[in-house]
N, C-alpha and C. Protein backbone atom coordinates (compact mmCIF):
# COMPACT_ATOMS: atom_id res chain seq x y z
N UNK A 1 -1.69 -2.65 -18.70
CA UNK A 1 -0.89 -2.74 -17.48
C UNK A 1 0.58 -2.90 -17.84
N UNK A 2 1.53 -2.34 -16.96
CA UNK A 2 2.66 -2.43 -17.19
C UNK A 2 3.55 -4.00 -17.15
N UNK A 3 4.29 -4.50 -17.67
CA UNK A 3 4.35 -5.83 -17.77
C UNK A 3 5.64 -6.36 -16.70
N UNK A 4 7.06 -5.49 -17.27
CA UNK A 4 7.96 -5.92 -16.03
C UNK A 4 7.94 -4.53 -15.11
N UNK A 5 7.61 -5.10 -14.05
CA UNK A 5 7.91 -3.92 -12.80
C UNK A 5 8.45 -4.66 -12.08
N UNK A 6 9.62 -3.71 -11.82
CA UNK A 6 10.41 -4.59 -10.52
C UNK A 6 10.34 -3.27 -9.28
N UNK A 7 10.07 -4.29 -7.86
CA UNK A 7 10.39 -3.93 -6.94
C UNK A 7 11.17 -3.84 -5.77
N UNK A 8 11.56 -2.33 -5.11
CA UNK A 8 12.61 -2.18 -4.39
C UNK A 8 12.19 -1.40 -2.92
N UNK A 9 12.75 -2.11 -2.05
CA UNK A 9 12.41 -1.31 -0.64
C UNK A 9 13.58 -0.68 -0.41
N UNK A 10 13.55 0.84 -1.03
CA UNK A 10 14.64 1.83 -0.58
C UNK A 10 14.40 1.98 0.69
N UNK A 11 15.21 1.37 1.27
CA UNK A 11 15.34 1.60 3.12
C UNK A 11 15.68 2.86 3.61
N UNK A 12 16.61 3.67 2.83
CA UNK A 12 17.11 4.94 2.56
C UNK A 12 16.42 6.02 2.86
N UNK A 13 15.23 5.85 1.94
CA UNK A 13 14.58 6.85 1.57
C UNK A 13 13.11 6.78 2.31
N UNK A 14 12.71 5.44 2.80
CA UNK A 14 11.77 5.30 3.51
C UNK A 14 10.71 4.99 2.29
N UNK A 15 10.84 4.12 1.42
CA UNK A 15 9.83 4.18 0.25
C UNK A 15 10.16 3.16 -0.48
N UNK A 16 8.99 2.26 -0.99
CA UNK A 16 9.05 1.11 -1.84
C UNK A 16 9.24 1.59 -2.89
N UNK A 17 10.17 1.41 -4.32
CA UNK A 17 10.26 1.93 -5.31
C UNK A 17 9.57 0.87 -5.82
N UNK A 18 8.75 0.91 -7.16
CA UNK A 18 8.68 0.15 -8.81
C UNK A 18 9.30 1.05 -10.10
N UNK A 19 9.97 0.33 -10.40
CA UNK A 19 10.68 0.60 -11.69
C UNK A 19 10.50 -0.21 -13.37
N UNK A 20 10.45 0.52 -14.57
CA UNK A 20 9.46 -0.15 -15.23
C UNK A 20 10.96 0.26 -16.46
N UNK A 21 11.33 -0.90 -16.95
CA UNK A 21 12.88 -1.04 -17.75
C UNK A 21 13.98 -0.25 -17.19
N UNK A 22 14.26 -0.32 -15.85
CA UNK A 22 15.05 0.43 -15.15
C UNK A 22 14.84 1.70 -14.89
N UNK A 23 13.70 2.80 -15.20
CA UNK A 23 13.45 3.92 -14.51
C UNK A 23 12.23 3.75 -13.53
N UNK A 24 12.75 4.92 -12.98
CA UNK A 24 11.39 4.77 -11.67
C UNK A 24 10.50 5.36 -12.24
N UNK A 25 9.39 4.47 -11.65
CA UNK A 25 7.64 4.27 -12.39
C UNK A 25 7.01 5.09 -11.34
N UNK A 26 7.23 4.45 -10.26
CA UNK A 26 6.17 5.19 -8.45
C UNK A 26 7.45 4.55 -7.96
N UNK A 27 6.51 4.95 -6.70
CA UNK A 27 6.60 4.62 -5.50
C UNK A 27 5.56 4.89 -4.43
N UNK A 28 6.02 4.03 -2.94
CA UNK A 28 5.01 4.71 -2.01
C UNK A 28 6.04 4.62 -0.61
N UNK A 29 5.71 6.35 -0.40
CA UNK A 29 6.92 5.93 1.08
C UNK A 29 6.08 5.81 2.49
N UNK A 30 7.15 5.39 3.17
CA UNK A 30 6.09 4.92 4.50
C UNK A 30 7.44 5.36 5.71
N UNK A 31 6.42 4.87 6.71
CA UNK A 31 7.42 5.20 8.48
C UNK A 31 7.25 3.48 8.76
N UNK A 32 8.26 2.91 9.62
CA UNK A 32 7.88 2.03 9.90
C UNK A 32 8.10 2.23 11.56
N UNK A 33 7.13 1.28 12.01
CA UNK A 33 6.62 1.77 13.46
C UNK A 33 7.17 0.22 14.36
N UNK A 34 6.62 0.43 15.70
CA UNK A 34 6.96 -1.15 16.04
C UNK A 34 6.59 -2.42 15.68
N UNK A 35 5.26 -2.16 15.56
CA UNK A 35 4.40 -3.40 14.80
C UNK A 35 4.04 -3.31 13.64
N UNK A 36 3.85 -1.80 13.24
CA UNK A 36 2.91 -1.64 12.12
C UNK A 36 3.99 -1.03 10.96
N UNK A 37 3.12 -0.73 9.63
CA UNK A 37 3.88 0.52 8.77
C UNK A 37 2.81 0.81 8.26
N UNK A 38 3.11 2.60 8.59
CA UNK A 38 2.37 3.50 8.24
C UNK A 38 3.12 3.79 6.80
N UNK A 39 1.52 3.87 5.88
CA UNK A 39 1.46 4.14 3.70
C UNK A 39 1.47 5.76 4.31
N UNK A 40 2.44 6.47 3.92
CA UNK A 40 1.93 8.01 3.78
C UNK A 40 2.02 8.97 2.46
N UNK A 41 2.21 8.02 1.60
CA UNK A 41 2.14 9.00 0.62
C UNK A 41 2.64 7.36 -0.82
N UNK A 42 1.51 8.09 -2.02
CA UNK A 42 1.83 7.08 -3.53
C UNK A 42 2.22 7.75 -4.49
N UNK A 43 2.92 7.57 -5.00
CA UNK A 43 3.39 8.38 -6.31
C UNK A 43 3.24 7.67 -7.43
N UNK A 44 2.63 7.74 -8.63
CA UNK A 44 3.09 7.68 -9.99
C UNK A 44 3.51 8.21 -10.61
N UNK A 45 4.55 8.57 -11.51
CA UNK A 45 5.30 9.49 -12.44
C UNK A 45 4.43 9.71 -13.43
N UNK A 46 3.67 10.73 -13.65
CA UNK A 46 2.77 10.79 -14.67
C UNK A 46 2.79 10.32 -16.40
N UNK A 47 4.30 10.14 -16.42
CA UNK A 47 4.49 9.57 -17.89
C UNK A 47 3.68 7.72 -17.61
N UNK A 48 3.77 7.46 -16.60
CA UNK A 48 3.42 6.02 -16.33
C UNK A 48 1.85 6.01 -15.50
N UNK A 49 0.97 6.92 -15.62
CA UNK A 49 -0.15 6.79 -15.22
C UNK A 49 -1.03 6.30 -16.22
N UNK A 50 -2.01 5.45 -15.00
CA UNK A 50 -2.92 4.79 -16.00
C UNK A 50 -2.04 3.43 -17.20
N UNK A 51 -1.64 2.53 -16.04
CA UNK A 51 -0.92 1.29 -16.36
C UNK A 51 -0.73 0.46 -15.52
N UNK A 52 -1.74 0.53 -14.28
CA UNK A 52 -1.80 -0.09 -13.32
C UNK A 52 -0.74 -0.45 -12.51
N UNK A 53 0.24 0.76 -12.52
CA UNK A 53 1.03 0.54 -11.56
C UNK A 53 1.03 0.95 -10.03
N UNK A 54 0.35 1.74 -9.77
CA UNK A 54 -0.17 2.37 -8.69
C UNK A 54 -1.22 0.94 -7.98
N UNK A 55 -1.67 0.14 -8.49
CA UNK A 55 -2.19 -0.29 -7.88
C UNK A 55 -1.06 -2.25 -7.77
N UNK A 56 -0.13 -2.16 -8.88
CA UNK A 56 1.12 -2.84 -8.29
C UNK A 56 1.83 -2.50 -6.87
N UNK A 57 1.95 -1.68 -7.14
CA UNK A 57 2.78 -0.62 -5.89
C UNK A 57 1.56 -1.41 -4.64
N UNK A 58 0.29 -0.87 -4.60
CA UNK A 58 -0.38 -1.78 -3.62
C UNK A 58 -0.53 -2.51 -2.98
N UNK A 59 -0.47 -3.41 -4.09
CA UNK A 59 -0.70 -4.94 -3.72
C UNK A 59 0.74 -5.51 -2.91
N UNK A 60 2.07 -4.84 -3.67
CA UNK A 60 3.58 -4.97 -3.44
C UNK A 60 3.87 -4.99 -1.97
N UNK A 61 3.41 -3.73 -1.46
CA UNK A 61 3.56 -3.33 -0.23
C UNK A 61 2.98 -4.02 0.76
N UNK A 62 1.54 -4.18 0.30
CA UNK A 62 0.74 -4.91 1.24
C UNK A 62 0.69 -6.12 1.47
N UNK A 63 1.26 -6.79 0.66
CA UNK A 63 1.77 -8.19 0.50
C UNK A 63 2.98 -8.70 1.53
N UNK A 64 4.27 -7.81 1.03
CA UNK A 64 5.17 -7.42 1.81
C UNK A 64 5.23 -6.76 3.47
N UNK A 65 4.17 -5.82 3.69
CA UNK A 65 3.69 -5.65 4.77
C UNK A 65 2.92 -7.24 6.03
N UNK A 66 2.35 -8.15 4.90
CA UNK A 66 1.62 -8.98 5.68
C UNK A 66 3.05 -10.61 6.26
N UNK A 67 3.91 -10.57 5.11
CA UNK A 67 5.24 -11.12 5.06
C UNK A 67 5.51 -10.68 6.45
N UNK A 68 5.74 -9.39 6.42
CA UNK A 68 6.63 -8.76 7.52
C UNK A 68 5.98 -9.13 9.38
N UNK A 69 4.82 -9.64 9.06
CA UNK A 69 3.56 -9.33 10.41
C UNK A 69 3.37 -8.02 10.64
N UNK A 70 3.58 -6.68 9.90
CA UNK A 70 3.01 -5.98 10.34
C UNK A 70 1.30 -5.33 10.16
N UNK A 71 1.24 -4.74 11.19
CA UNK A 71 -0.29 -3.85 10.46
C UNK A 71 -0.07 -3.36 9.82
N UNK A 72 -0.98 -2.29 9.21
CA UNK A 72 -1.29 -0.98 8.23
C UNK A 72 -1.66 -0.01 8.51
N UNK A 73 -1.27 1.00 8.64
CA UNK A 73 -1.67 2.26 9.20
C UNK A 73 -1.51 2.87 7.17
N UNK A 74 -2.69 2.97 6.77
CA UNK A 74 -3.05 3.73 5.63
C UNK A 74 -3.65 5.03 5.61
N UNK A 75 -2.60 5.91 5.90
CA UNK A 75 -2.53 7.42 5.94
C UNK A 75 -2.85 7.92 4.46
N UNK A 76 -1.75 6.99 3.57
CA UNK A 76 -2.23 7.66 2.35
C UNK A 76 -3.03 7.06 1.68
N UNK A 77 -4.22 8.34 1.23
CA UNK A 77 -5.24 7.82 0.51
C UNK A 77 -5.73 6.54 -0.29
N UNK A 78 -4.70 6.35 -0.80
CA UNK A 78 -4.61 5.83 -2.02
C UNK A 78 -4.75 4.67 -1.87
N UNK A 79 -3.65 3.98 -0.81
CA UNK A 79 -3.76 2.62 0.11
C UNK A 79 -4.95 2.13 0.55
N UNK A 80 -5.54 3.49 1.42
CA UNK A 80 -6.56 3.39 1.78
C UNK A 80 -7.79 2.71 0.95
N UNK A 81 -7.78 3.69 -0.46
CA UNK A 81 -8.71 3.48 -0.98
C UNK A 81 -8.68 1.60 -1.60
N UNK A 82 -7.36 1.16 -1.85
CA UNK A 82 -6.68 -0.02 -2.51
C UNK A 82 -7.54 -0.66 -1.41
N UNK A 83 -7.25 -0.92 -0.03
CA UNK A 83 -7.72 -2.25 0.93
C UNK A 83 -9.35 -1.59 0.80
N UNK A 84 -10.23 -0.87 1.01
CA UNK A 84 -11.42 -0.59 0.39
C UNK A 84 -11.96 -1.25 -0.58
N UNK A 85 -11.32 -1.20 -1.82
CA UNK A 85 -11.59 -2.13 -2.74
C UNK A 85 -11.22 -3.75 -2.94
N UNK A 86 -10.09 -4.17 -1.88
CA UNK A 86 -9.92 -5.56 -2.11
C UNK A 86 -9.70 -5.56 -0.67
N UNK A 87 -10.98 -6.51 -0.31
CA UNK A 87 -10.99 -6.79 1.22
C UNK A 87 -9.99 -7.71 1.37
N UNK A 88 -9.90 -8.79 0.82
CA UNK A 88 -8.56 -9.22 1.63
C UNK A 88 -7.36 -9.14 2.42
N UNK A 89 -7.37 -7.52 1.81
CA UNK A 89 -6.23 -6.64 2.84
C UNK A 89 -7.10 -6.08 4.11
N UNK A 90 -7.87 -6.16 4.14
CA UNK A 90 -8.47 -5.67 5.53
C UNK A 90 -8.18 -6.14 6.11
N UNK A 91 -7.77 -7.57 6.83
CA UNK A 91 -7.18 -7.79 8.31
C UNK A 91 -6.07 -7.47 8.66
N UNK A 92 -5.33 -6.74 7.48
CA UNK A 92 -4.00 -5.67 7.99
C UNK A 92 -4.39 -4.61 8.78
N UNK A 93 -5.14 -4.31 8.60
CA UNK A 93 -5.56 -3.00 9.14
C UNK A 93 -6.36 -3.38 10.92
N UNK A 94 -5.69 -2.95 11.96
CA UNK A 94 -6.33 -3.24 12.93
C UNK A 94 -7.44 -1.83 13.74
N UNK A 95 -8.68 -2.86 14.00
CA UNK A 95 -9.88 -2.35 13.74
C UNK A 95 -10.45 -0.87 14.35
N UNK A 96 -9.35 -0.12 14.77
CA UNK A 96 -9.58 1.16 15.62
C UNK A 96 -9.08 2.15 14.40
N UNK A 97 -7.95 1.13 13.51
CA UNK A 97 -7.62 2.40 12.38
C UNK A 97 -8.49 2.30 11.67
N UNK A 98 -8.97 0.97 11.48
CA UNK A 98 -10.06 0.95 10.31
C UNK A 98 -10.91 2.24 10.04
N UNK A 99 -11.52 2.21 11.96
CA UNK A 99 -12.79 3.36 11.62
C UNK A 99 -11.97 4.62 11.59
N UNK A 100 -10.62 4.90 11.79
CA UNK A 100 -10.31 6.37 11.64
C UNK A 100 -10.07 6.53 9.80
N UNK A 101 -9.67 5.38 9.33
CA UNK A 101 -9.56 5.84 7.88
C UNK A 101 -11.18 5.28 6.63
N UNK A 102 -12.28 4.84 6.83
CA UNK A 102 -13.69 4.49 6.76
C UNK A 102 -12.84 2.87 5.91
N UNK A 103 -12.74 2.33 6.46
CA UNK A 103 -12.02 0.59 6.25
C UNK A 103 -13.34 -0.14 6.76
């Protein structure tokens, strides 16, 4: 796993950056809505795949997302698949998106 990742909410660009000794590692950009923020898309830079940053990026957002009070609208897969595997993020997700994304 990657050891320092730092994270950034490019407001700009609509996308949480992680950066791993000052270059960008991923990211994941999103829309933010009234209540909620919609994940629509994860990136890893393939030089940095498979170092568990993609699933930093995850936890980052969703963490940050629950900070914020918002829901989760997990459009992109990936998110999706992340609260799938660690229920704890499931009560982000309110229960009509759940069944549109299999939560």
């Amino acid at each position: 796993m990657a050891t320092d990742i730092v994270f950034n909410n490019n407001t700009a660009q609509h996308r949480y950056e992680a950066t791993v000794d000052g270059r960008l590692a991923g990211f994941a950009e999103y829309n933010l809505l009234t209540d909620a923020i919609m994940f629509t898309h994860t990136e890893v830079l393939p030089e940095n795949e498979g170092k568990g940053i993609g699933s930093a990026i995850a936890r980052h957002v969703l963490d940050d997302a629950r900070a914020q009070k918002r829901h989760v609208i997990p459009v992109c897969q990936f998110i999706a698949g992340y609260i799938r595997k660690h229920p704890d993020y499931v009560d982000l997700v309110r229960d009509d998106i759940r069944r549109a994304f299999k939560i």
